[in-house]
N, C-alpha and C. Protein backbone atom coordinates (compact mmCIF):
# COMPACT_ATOMS: atom_id res chain seq x y z
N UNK A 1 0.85 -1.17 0.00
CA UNK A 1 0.00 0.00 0.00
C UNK A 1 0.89 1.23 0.00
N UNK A 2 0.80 2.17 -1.13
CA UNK A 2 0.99 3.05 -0.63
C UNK A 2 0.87 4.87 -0.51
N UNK A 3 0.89 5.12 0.89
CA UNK A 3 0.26 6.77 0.93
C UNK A 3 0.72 7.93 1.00
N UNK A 4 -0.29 8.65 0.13
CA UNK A 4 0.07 10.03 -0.50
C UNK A 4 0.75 10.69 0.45
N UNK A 5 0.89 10.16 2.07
CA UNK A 5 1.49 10.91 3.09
C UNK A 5 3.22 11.20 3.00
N UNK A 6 3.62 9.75 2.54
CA UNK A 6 4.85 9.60 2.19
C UNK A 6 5.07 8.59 0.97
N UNK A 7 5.19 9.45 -0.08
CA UNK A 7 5.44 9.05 -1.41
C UNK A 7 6.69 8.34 -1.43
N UNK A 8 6.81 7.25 -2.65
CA UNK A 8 7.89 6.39 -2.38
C UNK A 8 7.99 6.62 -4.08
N UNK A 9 8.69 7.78 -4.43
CA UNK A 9 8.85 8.12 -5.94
C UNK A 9 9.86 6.85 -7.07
N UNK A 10 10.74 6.74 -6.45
CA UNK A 10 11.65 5.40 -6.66
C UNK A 10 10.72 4.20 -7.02
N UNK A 11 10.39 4.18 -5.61
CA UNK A 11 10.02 2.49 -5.63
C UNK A 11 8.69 1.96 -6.60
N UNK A 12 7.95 3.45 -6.88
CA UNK A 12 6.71 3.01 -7.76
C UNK A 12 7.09 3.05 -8.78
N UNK A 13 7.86 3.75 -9.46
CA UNK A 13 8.57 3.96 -10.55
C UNK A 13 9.00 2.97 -10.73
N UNK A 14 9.88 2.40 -10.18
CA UNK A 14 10.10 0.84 -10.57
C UNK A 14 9.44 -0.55 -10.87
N UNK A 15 8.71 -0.31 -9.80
CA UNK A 15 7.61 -1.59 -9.97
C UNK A 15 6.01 -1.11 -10.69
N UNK A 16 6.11 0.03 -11.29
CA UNK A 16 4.56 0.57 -12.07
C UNK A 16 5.09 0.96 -12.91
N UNK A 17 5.97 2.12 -12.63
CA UNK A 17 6.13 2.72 -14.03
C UNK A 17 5.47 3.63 -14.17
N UNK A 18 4.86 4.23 -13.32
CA UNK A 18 4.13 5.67 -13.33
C UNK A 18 4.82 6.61 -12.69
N UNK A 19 4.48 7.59 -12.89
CA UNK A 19 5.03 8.75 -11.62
C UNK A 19 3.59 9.90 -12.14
N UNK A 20 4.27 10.99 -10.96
CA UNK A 20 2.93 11.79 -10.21
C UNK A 20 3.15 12.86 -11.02
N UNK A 21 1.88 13.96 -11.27
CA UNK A 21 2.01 15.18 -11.46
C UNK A 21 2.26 16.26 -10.10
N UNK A 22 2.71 17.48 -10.73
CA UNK A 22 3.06 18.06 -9.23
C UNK A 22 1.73 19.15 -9.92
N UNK A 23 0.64 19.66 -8.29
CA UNK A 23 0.35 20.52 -8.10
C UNK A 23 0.15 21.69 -7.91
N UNK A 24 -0.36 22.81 -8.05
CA UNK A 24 -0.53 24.07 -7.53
C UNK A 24 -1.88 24.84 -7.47
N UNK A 25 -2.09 25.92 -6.81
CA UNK A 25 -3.43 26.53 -7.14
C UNK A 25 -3.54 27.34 -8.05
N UNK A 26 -4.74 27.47 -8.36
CA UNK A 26 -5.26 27.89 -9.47
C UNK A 26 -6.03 29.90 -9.05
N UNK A 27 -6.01 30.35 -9.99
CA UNK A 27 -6.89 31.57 -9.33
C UNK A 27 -7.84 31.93 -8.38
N UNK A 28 -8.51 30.91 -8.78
CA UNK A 28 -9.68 30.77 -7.65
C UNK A 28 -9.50 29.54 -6.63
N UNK A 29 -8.17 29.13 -6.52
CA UNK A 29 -7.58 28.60 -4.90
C UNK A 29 -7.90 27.41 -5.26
N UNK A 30 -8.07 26.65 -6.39
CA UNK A 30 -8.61 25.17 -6.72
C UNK A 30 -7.16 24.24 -6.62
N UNK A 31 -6.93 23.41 -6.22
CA UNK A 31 -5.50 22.52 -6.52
C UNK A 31 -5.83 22.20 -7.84
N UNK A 32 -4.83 22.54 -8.92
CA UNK A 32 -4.50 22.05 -10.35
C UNK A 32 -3.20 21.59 -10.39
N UNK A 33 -3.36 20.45 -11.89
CA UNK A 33 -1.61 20.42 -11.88
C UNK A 33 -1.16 21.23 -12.52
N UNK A 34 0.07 21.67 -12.09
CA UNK A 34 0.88 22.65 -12.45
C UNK A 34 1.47 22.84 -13.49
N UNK A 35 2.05 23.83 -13.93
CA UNK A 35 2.21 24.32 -15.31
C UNK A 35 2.29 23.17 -16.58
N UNK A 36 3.28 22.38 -17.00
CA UNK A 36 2.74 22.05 -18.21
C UNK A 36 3.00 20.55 -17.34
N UNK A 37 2.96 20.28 -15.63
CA UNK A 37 2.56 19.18 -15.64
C UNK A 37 0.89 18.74 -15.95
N UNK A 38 0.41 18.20 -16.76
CA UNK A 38 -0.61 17.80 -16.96
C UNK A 38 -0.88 16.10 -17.22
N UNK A 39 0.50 15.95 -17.55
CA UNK A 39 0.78 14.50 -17.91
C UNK A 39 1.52 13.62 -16.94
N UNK A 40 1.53 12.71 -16.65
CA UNK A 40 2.51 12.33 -15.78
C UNK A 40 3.77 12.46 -16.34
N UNK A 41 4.97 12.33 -15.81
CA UNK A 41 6.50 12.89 -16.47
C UNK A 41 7.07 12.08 -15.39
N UNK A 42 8.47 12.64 -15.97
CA UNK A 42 9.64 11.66 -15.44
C UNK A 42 9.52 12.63 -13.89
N UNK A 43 9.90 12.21 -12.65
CA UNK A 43 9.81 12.93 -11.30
C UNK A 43 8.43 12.84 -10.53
N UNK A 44 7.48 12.87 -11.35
CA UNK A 44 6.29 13.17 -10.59
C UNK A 44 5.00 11.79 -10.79
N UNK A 45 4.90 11.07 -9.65
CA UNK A 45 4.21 10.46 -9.48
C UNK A 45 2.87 10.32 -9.56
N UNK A 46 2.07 9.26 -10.60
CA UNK A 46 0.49 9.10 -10.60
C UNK A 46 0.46 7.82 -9.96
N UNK A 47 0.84 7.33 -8.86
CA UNK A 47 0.22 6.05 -8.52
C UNK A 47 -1.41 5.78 -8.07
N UNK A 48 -1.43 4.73 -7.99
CA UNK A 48 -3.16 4.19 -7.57
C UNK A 48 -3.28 5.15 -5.67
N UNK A 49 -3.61 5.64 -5.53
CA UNK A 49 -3.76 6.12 -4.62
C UNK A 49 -4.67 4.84 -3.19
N UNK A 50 -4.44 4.85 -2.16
CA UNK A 50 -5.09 4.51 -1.17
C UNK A 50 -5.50 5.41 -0.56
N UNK A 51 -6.70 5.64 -0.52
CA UNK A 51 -7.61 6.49 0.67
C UNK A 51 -6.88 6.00 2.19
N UNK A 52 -6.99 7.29 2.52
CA UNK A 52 -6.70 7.24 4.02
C UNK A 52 -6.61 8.61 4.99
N UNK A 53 -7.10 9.07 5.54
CA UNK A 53 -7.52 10.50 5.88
C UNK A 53 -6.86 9.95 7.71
N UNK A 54 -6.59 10.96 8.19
CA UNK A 54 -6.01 10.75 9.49
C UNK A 54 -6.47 12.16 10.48
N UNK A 55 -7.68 12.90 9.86
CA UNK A 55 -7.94 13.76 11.05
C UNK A 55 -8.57 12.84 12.40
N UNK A 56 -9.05 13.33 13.44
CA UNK A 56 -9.07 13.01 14.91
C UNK A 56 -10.32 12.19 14.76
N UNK A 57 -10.58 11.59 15.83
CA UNK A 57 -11.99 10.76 16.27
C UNK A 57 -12.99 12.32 16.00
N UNK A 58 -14.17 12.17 15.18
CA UNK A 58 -15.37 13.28 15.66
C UNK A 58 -16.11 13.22 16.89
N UNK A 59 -15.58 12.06 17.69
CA UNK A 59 -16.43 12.11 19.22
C UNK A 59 -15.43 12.69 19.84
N UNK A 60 -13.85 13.27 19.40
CA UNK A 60 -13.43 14.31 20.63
C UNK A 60 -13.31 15.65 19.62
N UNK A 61 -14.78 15.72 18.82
CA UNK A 61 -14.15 17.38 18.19
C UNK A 61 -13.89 17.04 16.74
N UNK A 62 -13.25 16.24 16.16
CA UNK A 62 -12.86 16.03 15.37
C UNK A 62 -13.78 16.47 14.03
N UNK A 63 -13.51 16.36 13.28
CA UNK A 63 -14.39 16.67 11.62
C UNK A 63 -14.26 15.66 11.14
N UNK A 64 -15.29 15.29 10.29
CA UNK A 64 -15.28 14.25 8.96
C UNK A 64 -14.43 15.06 7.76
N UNK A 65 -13.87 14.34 7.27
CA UNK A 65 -12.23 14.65 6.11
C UNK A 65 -13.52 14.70 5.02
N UNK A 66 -13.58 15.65 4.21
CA UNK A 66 -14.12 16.42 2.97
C UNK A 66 -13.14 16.37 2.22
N UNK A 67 -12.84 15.19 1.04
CA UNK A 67 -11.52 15.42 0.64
C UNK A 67 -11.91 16.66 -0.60
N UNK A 68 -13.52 17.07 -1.26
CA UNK A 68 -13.80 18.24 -1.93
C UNK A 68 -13.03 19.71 -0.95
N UNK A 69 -13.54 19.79 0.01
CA UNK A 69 -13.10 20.77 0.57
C UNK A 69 -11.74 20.57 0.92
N UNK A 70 -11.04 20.07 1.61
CA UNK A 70 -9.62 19.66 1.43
C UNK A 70 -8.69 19.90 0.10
N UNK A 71 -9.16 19.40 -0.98
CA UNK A 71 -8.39 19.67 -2.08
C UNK A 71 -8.53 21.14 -2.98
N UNK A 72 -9.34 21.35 -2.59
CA UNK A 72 -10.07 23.06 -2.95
C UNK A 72 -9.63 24.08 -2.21
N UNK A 73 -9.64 23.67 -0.96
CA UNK A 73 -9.07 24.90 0.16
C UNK A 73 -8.52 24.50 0.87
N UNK A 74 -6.98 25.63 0.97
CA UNK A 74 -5.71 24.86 2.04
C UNK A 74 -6.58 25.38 3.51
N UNK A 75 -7.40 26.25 3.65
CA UNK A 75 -7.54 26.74 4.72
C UNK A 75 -8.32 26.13 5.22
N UNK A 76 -9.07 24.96 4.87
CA UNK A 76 -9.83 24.11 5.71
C UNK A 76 -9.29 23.56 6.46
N UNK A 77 -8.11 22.63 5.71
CA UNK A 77 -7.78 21.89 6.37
C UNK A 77 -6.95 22.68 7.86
N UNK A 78 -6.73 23.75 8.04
CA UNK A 78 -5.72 25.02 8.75
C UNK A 78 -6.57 24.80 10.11
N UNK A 79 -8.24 24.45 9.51
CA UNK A 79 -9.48 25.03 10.54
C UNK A 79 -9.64 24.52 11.24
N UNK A 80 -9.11 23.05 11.73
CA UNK A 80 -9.51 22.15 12.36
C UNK A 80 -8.21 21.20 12.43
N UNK A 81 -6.63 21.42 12.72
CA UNK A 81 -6.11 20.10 12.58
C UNK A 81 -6.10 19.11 13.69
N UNK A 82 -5.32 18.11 12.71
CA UNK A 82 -4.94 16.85 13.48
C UNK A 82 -3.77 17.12 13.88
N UNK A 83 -3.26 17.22 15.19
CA UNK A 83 -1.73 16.97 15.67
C UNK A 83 -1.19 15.43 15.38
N UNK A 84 0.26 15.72 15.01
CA UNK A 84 0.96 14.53 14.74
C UNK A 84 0.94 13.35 15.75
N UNK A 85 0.62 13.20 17.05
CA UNK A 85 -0.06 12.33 17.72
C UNK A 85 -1.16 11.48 17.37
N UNK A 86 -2.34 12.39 17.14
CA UNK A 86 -3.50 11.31 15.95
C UNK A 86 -2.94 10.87 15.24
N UNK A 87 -2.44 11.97 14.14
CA UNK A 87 -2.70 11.66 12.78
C UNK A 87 -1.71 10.19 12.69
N UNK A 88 -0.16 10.29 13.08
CA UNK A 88 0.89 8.81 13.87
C UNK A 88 -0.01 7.74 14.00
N UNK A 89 -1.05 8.07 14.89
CA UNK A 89 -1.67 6.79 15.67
C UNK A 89 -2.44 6.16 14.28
N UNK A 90 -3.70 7.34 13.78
CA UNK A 90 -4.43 6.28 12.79
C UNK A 90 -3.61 5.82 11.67
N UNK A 91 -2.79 6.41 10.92
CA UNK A 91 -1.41 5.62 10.14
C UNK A 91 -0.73 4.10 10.87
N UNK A 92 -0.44 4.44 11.78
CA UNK A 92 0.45 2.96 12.51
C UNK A 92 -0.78 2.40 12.90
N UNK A 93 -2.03 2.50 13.46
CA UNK A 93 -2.77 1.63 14.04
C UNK A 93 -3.96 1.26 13.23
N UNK A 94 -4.24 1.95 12.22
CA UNK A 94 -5.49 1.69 11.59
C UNK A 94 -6.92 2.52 12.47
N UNK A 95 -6.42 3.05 13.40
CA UNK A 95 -7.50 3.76 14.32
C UNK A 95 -7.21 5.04 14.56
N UNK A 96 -8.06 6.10 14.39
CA UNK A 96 -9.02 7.07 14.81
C UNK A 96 -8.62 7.52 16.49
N UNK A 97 -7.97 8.68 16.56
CA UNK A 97 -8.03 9.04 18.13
C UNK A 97 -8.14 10.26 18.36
N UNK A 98 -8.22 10.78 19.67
CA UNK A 98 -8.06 12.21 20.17
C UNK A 98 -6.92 12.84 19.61
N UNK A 99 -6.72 14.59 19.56
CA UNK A 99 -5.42 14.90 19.44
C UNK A 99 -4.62 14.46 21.20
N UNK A 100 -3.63 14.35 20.36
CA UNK A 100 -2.65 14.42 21.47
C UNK A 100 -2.93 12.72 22.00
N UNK A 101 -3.34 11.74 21.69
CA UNK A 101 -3.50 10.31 22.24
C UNK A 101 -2.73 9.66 21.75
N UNK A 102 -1.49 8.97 21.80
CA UNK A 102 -0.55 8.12 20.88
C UNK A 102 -0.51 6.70 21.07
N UNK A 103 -1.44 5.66 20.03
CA UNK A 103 -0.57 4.12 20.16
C UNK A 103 -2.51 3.83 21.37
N UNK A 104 -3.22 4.62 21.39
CA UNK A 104 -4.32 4.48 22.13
C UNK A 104 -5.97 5.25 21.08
N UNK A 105 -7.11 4.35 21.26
CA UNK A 105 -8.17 5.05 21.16
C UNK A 105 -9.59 5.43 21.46
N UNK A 106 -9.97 6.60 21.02
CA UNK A 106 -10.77 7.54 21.85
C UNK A 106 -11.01 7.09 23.13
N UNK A 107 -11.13 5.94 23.84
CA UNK A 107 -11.23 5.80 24.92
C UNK A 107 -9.95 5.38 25.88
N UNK A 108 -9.28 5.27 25.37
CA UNK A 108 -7.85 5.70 25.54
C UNK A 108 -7.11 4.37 26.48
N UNK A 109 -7.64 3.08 25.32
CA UNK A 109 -7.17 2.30 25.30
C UNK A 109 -5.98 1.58 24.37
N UNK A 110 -4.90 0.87 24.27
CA UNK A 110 -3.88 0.47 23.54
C UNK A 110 -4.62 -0.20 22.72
N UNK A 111 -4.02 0.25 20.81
CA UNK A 111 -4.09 -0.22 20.43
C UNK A 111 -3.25 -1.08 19.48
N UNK A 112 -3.18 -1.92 18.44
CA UNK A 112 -1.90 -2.76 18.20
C UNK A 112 -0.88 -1.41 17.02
N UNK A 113 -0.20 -1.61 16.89
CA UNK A 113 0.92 -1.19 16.03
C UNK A 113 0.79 -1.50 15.17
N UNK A 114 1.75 -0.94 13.92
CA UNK A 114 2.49 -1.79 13.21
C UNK A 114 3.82 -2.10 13.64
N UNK A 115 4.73 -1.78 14.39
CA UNK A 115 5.63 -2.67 15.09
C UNK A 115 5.19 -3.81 15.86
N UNK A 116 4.19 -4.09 16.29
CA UNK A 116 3.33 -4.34 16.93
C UNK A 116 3.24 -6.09 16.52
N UNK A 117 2.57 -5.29 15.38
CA UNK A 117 2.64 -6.42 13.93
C UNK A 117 3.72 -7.25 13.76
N UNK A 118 4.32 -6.34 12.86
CA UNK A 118 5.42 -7.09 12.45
C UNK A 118 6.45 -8.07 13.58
N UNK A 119 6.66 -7.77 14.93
CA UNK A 119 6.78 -8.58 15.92
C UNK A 119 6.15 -9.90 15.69
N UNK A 120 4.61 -9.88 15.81
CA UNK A 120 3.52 -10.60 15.93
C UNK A 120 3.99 -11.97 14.47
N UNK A 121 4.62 -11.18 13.55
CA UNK A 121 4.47 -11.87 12.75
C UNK A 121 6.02 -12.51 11.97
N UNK A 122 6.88 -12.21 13.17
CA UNK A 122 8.16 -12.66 13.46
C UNK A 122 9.41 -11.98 13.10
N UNK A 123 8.74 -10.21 12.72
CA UNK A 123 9.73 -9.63 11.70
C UNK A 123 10.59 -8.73 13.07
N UNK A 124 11.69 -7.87 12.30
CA UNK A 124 12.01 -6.56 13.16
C UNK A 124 11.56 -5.66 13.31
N UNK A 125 11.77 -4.64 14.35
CA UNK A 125 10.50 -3.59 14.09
C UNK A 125 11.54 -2.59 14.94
N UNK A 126 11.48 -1.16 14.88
CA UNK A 126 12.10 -0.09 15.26
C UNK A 126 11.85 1.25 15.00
N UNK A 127 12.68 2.24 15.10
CA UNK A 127 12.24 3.86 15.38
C UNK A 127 13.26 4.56 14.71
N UNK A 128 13.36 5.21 14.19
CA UNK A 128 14.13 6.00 13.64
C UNK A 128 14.21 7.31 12.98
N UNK A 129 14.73 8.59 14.05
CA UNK A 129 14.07 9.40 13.45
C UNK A 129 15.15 10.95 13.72
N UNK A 130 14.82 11.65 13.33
CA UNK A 130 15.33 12.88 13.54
C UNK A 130 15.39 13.96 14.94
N UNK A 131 14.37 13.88 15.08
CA UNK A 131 13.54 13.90 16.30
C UNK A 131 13.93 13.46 17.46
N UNK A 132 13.42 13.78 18.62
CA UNK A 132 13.85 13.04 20.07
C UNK A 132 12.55 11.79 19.40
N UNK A 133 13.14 10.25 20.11
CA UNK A 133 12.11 9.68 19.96
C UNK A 133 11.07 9.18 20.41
N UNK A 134 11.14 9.62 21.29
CA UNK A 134 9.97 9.77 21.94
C UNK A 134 8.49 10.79 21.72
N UNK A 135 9.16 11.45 20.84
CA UNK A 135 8.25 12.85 20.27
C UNK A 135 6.88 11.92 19.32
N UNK A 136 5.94 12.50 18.93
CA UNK A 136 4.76 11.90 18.79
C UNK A 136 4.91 11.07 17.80
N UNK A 137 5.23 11.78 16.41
CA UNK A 137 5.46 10.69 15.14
C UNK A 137 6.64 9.69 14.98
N UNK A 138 7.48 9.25 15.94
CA UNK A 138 7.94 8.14 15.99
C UNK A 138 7.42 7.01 17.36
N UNK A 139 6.81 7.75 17.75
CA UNK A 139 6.01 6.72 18.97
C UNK A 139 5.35 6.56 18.70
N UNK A 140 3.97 7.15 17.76
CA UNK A 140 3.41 6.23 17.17
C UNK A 140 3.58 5.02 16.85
N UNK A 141 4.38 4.83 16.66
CA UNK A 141 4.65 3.12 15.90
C UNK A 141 5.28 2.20 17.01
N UNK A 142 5.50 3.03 18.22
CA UNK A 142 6.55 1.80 19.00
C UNK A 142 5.68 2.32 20.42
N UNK A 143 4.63 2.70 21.15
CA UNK A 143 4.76 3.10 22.21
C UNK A 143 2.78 3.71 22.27
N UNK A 144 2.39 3.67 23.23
CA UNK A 144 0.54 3.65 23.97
C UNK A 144 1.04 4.88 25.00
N UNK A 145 0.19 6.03 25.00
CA UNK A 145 0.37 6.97 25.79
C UNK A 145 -0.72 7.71 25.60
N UNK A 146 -1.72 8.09 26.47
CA UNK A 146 -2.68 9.23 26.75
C UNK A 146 -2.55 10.08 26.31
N UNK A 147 -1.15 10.91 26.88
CA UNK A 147 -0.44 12.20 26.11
C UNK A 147 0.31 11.86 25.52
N UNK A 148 0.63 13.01 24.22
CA UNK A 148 2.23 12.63 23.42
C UNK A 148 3.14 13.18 24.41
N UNK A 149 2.81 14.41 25.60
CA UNK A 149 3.49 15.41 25.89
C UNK A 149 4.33 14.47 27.60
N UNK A 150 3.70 13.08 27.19
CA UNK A 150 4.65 12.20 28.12
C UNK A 150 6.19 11.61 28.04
N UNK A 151 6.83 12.66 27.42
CA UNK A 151 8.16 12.12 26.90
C UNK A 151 8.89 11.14 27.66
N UNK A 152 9.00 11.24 29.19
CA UNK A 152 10.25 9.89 29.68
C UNK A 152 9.01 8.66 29.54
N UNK A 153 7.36 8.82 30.08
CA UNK A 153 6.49 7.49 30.12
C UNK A 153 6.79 7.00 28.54
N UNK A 154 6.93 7.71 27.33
CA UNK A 154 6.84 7.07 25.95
C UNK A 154 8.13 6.66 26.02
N UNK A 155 9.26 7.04 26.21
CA UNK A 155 10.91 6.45 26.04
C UNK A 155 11.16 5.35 27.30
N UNK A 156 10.55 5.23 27.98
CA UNK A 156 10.38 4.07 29.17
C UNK A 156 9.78 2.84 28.35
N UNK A 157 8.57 3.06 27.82
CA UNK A 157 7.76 2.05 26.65
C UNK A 157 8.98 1.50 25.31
N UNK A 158 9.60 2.19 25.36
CA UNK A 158 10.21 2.25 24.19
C UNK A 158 11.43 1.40 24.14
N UNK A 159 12.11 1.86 25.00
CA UNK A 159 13.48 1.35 25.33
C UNK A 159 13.66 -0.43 26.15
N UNK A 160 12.45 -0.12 26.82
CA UNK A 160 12.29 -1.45 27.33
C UNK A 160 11.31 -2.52 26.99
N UNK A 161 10.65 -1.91 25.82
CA UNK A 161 9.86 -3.00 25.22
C UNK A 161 10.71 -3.78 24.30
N UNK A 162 10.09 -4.03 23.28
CA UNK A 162 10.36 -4.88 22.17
C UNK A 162 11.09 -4.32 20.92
N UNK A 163 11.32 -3.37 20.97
CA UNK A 163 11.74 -2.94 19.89
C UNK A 163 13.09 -3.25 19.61
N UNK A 164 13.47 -3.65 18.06
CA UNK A 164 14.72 -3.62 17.81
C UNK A 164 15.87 -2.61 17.88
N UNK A 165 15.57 -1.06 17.39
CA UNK A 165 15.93 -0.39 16.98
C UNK A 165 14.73 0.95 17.73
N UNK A 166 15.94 1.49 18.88
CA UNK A 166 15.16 3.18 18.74
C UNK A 166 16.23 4.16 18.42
N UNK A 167 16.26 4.84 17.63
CA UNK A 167 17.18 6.55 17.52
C UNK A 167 16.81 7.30 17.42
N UNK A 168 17.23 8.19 18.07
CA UNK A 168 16.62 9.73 17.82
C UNK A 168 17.61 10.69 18.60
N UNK A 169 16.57 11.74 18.42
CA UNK A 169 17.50 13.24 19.22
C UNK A 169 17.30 12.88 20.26
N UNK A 170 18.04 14.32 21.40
CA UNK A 170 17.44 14.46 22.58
C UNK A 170 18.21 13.46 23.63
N UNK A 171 19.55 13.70 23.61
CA UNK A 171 20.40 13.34 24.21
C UNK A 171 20.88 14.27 25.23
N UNK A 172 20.29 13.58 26.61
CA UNK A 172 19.92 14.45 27.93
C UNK A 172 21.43 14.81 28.60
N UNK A 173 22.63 14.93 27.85
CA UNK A 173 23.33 15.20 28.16
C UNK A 173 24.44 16.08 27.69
N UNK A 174 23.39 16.19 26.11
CA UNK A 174 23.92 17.37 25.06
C UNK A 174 22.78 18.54 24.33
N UNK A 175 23.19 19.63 23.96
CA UNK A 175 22.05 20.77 23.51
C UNK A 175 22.11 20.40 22.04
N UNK A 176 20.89 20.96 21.22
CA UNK A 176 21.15 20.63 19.53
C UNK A 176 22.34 20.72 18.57
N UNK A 177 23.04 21.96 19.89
CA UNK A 177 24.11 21.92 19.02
C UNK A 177 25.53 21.33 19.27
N UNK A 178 25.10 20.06 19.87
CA UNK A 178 26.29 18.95 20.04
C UNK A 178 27.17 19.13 21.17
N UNK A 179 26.72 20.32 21.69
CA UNK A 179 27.73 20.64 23.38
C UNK A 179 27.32 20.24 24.12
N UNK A 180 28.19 19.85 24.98
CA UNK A 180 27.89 19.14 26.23
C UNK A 180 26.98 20.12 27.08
N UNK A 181 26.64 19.55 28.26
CA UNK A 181 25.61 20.56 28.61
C UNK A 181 26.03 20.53 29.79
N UNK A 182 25.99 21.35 31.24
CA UNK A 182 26.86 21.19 32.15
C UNK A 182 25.82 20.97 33.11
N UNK A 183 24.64 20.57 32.68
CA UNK A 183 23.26 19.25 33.76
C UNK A 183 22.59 18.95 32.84
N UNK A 184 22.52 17.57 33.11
CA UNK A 184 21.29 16.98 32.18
C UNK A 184 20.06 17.27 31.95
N UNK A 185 19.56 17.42 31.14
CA UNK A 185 18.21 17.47 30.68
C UNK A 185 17.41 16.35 30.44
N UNK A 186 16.54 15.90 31.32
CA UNK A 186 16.07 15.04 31.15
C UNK A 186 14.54 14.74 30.50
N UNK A 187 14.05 15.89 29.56
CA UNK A 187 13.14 16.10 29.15
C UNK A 187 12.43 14.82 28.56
N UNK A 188 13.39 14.33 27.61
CA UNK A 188 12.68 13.35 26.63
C UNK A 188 12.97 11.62 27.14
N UNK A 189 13.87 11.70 27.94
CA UNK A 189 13.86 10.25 28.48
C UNK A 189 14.23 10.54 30.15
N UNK A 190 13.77 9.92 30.89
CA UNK A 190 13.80 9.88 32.71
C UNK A 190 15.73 9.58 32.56
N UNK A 191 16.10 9.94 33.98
CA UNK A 191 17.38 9.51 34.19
C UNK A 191 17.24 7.93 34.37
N UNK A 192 16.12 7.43 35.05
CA UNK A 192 16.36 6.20 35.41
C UNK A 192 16.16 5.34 33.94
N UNK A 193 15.44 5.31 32.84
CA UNK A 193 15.51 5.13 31.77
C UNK A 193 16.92 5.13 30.88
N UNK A 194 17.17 6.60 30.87
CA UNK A 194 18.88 7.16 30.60
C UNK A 194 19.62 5.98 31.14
N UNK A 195 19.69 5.61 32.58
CA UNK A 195 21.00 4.60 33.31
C UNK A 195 20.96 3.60 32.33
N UNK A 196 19.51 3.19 32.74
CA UNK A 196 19.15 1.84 32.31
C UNK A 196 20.04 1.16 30.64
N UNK A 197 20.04 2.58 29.84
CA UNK A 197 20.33 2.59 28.56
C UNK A 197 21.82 2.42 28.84
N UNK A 198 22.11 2.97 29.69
CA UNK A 198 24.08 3.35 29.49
C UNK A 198 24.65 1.91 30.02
């Protein structure tokens, strides 16, 4: 399967043989394709698309996804978002949640992964990201939390579960910009987590 969220330009190209047109708006704010893309071309991808919309549960607030209004107006979608916590969760889980609920839904129960999965079904499974990882869109896939804004409870889940592979930022003992820091910060993972790791 795969979604318009993260295009895999290469890999369809290879195994279809299509690629996409690139977009823009039009005068009256319509998404068109863009200048003399009209055709598909070498760079730009037309694959079979899979539906898949990832705004919030509508029992906490949420909206039903209008993909007319969506593709017509950027400002709809502006009007109402999904934080990367949902939107993570219904991608990795196949389910629908509150903002801010990760790896849990609307009633803010665990639900399975796709690491989850692939465990289940004897493979590797891991995290990898730019990001501290504990931050919402890589816990999605490895980690069940009420809040995303639980950084050491999600890197506690993380580190000591099952996972093959976690990386990320947010190394409680350095600033972004690679200096040491002269006290730890223990924002994104607990010290006792931190030991546990060292």
């Amino acid at each position: 399967m795969l979604l318009r969220r993260f295009p895999c330009d290469h890999f369809n190209a290879a195994t279809k043989g299509e690629m996409h047109y690139q977009v823009e708006k039009d005068a009256n704010g319509n998404v068109v394709p863009a200048a003399a893309n009209t055709e598909p071309t070498e760079g730009w991808q037309a694959w079979d698309h899979t539906s898949m919309y990832t705004t919030q549960h509508e029992a906490d607030g949420g909206v039903a996804y209008d993909p007319q209004a969506a593709w017509t107006d950027f400002d709809w979608v502006k009007s109402n978002p999904t934080d990367s916590a949902a939107a993570g969760t219904a991608m990795a889980t196949g389910t629908k949640t509150y903002n801010a609920g990760l790896g849990v839904d609307i009633d803010k129960n665990p639900v399975e992964n796709l690491s989850e999965r692939a465990h289940d079904l004897g493979k590797s499974a891991g995290v990898v990201s730019s990001v501290p990882f504990s931050h919402a869109t890589p816990a999605a896939y490895s980690a069940h939390n009420e809040s995303r804004n639980d950084y050491p409870g999600i890197a506690a889940e993380q580190v000591s579960g099952d996972m093959d592979v976690v990386m990320g930022a947010g190394h409680p003992m350095y600033d972004d910009n690679h200096n040491q820091l002269t006290a730890p910060n223990y924002k994104y993972i607990s010290e006792e987590s931190f030991t546990a790791l060292e």
